[in-house]
Structure formats: C-alpha cells, structure tokens
N, C-alpha and C. Protein backbone atom coordinates (compact mmCIF):
# COMPACT_ATOMS: atom_id res chain seq x y z
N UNK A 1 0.84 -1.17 0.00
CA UNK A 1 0.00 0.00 0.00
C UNK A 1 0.89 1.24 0.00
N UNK A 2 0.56 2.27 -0.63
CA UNK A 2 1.56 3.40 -1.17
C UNK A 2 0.79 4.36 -0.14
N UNK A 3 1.70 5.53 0.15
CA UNK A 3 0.68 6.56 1.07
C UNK A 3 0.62 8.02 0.26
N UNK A 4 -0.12 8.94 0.31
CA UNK A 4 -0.32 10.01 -0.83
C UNK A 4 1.15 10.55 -0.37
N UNK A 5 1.58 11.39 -1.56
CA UNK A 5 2.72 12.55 -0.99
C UNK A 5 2.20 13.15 -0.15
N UNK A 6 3.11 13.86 0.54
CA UNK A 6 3.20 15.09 1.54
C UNK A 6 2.65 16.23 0.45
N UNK A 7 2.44 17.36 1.23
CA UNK A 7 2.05 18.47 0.54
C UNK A 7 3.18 19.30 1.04
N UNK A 8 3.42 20.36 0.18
CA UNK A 8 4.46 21.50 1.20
C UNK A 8 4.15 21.60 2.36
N UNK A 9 2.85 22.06 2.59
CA UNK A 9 2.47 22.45 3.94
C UNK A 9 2.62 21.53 5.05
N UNK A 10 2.03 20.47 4.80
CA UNK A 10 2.51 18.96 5.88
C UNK A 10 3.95 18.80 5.93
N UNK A 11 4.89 18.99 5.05
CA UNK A 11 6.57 19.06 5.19
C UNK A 11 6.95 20.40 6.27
N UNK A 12 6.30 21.48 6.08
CA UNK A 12 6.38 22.58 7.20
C UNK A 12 5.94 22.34 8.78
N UNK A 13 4.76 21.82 8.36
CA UNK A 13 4.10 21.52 9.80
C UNK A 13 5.01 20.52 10.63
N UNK A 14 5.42 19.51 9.70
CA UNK A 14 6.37 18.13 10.56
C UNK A 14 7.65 18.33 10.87
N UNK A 15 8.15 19.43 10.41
CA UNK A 15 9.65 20.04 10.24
C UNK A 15 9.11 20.97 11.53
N UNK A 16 8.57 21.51 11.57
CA UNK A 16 8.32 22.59 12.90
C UNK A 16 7.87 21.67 13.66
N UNK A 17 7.38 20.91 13.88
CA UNK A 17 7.24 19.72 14.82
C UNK A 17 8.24 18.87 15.72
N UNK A 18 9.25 18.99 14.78
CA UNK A 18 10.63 18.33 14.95
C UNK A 18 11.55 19.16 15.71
N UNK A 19 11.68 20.11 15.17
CA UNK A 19 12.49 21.24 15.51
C UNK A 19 12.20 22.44 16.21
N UNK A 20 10.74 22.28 16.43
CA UNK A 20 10.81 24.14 17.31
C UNK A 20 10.47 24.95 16.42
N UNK A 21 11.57 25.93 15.36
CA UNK A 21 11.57 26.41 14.88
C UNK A 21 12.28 26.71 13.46
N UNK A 22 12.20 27.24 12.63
CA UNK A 22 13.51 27.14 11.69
C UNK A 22 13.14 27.90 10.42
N UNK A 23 14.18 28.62 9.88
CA UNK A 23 14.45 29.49 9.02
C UNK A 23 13.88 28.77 7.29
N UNK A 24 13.18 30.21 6.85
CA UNK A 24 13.22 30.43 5.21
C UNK A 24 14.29 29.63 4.74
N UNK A 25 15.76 29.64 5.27
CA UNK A 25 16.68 28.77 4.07
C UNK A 25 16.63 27.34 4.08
N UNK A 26 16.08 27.33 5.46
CA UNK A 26 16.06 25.85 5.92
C UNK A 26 15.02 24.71 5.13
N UNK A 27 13.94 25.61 4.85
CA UNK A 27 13.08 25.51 4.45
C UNK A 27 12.87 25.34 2.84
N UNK A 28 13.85 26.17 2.07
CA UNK A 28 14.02 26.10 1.03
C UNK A 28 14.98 25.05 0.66
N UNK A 29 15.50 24.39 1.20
CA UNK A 29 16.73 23.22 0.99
C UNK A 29 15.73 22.15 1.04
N UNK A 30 14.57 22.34 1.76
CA UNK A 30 13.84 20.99 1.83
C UNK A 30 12.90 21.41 0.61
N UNK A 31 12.91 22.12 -0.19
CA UNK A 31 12.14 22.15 -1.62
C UNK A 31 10.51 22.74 -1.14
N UNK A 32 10.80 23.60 0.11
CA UNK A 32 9.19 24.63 0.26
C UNK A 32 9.68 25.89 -0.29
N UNK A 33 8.40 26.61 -0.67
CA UNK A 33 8.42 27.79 -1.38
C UNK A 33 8.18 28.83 -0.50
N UNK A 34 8.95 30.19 -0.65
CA UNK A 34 8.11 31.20 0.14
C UNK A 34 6.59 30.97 0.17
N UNK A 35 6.22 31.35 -0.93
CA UNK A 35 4.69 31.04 -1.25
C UNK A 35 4.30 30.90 -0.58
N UNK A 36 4.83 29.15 -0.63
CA UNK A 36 3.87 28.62 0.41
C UNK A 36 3.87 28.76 1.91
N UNK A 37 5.06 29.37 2.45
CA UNK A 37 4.90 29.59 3.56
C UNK A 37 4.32 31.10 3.79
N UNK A 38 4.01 31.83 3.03
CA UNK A 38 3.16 32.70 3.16
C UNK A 38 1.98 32.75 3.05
N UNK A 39 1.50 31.52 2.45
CA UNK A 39 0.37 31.09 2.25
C UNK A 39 -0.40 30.78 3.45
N UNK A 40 0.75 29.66 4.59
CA UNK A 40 0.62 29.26 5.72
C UNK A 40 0.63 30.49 7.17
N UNK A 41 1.60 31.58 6.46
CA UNK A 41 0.78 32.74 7.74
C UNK A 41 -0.35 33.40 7.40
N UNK A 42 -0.72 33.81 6.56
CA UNK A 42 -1.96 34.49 6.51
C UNK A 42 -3.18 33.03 6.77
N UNK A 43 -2.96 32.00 6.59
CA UNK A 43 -3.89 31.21 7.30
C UNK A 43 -3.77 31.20 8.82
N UNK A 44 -2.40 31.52 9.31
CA UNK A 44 -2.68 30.95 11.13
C UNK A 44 -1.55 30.23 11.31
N UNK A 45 -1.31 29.16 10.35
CA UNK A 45 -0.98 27.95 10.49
C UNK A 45 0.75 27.96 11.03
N UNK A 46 1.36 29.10 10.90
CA UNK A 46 2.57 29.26 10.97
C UNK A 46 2.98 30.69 11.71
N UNK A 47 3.71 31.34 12.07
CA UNK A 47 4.17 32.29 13.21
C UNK A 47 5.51 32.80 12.90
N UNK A 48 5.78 34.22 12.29
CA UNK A 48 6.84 34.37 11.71
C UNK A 48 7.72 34.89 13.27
N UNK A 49 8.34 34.72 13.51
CA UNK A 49 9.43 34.82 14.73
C UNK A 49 9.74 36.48 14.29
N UNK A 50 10.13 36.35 13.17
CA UNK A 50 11.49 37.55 12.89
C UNK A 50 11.66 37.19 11.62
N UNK A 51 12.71 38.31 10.84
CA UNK A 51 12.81 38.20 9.11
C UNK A 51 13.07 36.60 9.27
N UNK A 52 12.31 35.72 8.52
CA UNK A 52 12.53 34.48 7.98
C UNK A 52 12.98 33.36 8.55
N UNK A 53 12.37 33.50 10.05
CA UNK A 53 12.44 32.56 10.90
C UNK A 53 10.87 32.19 11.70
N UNK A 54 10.75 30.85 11.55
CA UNK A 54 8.88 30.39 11.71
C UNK A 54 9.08 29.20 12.90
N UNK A 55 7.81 29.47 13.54
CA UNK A 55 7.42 28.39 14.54
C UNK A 55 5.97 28.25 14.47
N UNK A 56 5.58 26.92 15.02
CA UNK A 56 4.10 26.78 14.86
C UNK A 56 3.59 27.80 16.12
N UNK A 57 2.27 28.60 15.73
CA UNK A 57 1.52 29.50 17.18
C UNK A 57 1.51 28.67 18.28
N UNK A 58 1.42 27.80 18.12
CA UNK A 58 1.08 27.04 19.86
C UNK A 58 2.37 26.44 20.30
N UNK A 59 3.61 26.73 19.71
CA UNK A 59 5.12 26.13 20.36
C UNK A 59 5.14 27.14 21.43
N UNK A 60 5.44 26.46 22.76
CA UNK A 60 5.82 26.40 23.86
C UNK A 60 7.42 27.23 23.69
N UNK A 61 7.55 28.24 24.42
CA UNK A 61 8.61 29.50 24.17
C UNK A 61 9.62 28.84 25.17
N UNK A 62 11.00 28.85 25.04
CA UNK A 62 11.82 28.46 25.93
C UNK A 62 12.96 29.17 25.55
N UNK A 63 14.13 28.85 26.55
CA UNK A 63 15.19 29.96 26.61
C UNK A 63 16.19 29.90 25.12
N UNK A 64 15.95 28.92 24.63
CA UNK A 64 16.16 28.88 22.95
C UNK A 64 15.93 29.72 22.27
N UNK A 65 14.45 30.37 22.15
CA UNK A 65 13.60 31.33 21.33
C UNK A 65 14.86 32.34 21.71
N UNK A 66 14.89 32.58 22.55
CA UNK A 66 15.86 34.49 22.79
C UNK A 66 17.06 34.36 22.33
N UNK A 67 17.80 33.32 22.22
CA UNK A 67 18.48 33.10 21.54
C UNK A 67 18.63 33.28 20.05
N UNK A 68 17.53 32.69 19.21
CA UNK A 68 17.51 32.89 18.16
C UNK A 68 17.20 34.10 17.53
C-alpha cells in the first residue's frame, strides 16, 4: 500500500514539529516555497518569529527562542 505525498504544507508543519523552529533557508533546501509559507501565515498555520524565521503559534517558548 503506497501513502499520498506530503504536501508543502505537511513538510512545514512536521519540520516545525521536529524542531521548534527554523528558518526560510532551511526551508528552502527541503524544496518549500516562500509562497507557500506565506500562504501558511496568513492562514494561522505558521508564526513568523522575525525576518525568515517560523514556529508553529502554539510552540511552547523556551530559553532557545531568545536566543535565536
């Protein structure tokens, strides 16, 4: 049994899942588009930190974030 592809957006969501948080370039190495991650803030779905750095709205803030 085969499973559908991922969509960009599900590659964003599981990558911020993983990690906390993480940058536009980071993001673009894994083959997402601005676009689409602009697509994903004006829905909600994503939380721009600062120029080109994203976390999901409901990540839990820790002494990491001030860091970055």
């Amino acid at each position: 049994m085969t499973t559908a592809p991922q969509t960009q957006e599900d590659r964003v969501l599981s990558l911020l899942k993983r990690r906390g948080m993480t940058r536009i370039s980071e993001l673009s190495k894994e083959g997402i588009t601005r676009a689409t991650v602009g697509r994903m803030l004006k829905k909600g779905l994503v939380h721009q930190l600062s120029r080109g750095l994203y976390q999901l709205p409901d990540a839990a803030i820790d002494t990491h974030h001030t860091l970055a």
